[in-house]
Protein backbone atom coordinates (compact mmCIF):
# COMPACT_ATOMS: atom_id res chain seq x y z
CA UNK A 1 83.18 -55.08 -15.37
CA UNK A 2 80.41 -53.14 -15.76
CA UNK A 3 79.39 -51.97 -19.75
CA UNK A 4 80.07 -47.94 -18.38
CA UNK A 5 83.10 -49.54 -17.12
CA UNK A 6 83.83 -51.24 -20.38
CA UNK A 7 82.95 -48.18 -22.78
CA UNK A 8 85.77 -46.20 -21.01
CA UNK A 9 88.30 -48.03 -21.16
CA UNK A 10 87.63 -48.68 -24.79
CA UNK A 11 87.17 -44.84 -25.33
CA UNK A 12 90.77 -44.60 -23.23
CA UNK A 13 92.78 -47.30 -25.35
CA UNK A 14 91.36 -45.94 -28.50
CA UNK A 15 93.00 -42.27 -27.55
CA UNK A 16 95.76 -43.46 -25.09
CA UNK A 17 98.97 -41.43 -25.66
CA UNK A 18 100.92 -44.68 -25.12
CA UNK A 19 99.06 -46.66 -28.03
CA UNK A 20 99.78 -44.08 -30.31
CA UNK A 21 102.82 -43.65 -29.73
CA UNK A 22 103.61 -47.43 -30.24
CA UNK A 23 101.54 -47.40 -33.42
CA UNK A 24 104.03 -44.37 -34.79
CA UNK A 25 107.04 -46.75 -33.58
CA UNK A 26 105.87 -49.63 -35.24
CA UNK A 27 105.17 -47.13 -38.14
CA UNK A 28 108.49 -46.12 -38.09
CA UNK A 29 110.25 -49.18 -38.07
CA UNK A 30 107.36 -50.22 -41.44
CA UNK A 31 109.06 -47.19 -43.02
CA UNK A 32 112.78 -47.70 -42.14
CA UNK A 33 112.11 -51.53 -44.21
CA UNK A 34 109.95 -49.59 -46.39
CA UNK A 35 107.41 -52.26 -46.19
CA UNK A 36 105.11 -52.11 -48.08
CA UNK A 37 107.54 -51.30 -50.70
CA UNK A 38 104.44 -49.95 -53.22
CA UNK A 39 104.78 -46.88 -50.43
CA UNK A 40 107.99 -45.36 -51.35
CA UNK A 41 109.48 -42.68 -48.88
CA UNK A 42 108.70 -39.52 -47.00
CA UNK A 43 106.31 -38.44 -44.84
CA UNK A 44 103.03 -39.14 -46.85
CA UNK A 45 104.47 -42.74 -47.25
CA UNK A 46 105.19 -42.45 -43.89
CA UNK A 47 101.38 -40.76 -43.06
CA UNK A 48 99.82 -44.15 -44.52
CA UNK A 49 102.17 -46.08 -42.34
CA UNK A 50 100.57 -44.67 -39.30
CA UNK A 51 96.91 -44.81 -40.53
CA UNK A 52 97.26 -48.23 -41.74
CA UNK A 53 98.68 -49.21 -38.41
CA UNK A 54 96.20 -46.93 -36.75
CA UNK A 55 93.26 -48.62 -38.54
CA UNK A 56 94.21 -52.09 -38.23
CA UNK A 57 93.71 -51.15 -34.31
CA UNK A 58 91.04 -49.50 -34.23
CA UNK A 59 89.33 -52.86 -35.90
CA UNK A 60 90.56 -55.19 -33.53
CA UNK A 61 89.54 -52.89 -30.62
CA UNK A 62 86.17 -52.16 -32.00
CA UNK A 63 85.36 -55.75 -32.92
CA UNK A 64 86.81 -56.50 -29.05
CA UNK A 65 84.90 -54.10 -27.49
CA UNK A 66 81.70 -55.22 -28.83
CA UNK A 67 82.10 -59.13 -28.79
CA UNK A 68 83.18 -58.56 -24.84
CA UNK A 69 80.19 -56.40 -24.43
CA UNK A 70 78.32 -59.27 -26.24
CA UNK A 71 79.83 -62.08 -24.29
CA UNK A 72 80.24 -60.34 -21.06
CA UNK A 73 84.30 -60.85 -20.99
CA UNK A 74 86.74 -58.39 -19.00
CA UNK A 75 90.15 -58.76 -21.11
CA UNK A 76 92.07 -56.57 -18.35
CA UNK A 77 95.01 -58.19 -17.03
CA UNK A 78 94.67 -58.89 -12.97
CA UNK A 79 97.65 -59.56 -11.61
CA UNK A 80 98.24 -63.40 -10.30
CA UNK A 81 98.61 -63.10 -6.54
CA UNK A 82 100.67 -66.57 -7.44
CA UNK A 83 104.47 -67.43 -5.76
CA UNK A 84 107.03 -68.08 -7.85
CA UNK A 85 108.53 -67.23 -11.20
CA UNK A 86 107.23 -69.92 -12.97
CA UNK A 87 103.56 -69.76 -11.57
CA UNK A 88 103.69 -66.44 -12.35
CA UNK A 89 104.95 -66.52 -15.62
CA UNK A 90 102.52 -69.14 -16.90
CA UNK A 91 99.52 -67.39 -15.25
CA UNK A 92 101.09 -64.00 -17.37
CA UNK A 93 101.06 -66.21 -20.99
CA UNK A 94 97.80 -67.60 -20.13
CA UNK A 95 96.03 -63.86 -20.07
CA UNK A 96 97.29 -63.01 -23.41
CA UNK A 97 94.32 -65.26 -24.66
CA UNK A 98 92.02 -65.67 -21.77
CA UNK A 99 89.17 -63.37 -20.57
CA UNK A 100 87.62 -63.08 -16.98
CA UNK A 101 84.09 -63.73 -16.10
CA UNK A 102 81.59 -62.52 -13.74
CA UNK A 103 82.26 -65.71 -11.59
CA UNK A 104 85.59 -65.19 -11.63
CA UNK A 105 86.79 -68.23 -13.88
CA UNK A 106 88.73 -67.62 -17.23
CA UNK A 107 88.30 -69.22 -20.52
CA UNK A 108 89.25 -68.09 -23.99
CA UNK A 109 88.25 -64.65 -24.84
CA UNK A 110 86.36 -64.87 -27.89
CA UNK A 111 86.33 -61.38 -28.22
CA UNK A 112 90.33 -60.92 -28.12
CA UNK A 113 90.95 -63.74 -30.49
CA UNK A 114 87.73 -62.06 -32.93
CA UNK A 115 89.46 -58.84 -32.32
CA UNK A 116 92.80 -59.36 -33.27
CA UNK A 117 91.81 -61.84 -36.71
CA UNK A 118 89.42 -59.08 -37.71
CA UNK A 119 92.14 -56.43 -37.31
CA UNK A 120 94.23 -58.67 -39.22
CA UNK A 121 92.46 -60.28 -41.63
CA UNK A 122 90.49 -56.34 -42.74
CA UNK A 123 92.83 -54.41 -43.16
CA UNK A 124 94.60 -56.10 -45.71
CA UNK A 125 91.70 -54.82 -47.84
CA UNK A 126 93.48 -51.55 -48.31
CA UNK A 127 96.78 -52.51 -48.28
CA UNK A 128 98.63 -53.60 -51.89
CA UNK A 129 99.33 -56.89 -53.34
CA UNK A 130 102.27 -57.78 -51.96
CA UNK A 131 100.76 -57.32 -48.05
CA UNK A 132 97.35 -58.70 -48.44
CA UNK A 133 96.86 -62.24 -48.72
CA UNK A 134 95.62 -64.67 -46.24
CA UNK A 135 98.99 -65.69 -45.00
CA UNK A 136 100.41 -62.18 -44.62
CA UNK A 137 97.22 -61.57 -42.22
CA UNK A 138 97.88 -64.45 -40.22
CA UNK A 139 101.27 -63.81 -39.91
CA UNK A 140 99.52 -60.31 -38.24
CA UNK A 141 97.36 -62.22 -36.33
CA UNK A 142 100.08 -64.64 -34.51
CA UNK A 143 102.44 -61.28 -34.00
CA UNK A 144 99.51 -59.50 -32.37
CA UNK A 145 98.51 -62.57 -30.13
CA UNK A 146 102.49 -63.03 -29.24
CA UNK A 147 103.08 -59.50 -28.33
CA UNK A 148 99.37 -59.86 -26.15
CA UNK A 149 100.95 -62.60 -24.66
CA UNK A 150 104.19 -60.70 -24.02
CA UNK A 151 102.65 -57.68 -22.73
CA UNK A 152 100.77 -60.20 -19.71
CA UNK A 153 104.30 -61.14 -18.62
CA UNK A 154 105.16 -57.78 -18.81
CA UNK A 155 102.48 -56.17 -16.52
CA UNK A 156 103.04 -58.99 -13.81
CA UNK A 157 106.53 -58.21 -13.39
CA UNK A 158 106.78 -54.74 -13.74
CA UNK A 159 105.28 -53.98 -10.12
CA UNK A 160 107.82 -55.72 -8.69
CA UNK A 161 110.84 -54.05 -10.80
CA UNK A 162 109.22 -50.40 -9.85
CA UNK A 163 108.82 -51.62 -6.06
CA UNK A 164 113.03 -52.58 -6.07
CA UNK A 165 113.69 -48.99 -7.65
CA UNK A 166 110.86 -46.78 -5.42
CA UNK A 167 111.55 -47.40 -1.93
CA UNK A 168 109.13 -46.21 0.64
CA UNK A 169 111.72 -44.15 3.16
CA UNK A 170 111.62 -45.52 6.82
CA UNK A 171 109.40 -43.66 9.55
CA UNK A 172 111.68 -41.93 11.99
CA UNK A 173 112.15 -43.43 15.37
């Protein structure tokens, strides 16, 4: 990946329809448990929900975009081209945490593991008491890493469930 390559698709995830609408979700479900409590109710508690969530992301994408520009990692998942459910699947967890190189080999991706403990760890500097200490951000930081993880098994998989449901019609004879 090239770095025009690489500002785009950080430009793209930081306005992607998709990623906000998770982020609202997630904001949602943060305001159902009323968590942080110090928040109350309604739609302003609600509002700093969303920008809390919103800003926590934008960290760990900022700090990811520039450590992979840095390092020269591509975090985008490739699919495995492996047999097998179980080759498949491990290849899937291994991408959550592993970045591709120019040469084609994979090794830990500095800049997604920076990304996602800077995300974590800063933005407990706005939040209250009872959501910013050290533990509460790694608690962020694991949940973040699982659901990268997660989201790898998801993407190898899913072309395969849309190919079952998306049949190509047969050319007439």
């Amino acid at each position: 990946m090239n770095q025009r390559g690489r500002n785009q698709l950080f430009f793209h995830t930081m306005a992607n329809p998709l990623n906000l609408a998770g982020i609202a979700f997630v904001a949602g479900i943060a305001q159902w448990s009323n968590k942080p409590g110090e928040w109350g109710q309604g739609s302003q508690a609600y509002g700093r929900r969303y920008a809390n969530l919103y800003g926590q992301f934008a960290i760990d994408q900022t700090v990811t975009f520039a450590l992979s520009s840095a390092l020269d990692e591509d975090n985008r998942y490739f699919n495995s081209g492996k047999k097998g459910i179980w080759p498949r699947t491990a290849y899937a967890l291994e991408s959550g945490v592993l970045a591709r190189h120019r040469d084609g080999h994979r090794s830990l991706s500095f800049s997604e593991v920076g990304g996602g403990l800077a995300g974590a760890f800063l933005s407990r500097l706005w939040l209250p008491a009872s959501r910013n200490t050290p533990g509460d951000a790694a608690i962020n930081f694991a949940i973040g890493t699982a659901s990268s993880v997660a989201f790898g098994v998801v993407k190898e998989f899913v072309p395969d469930i849309i190919r079952v449901f998306v049949r190509k019609p047969k050319p007439p004879d």
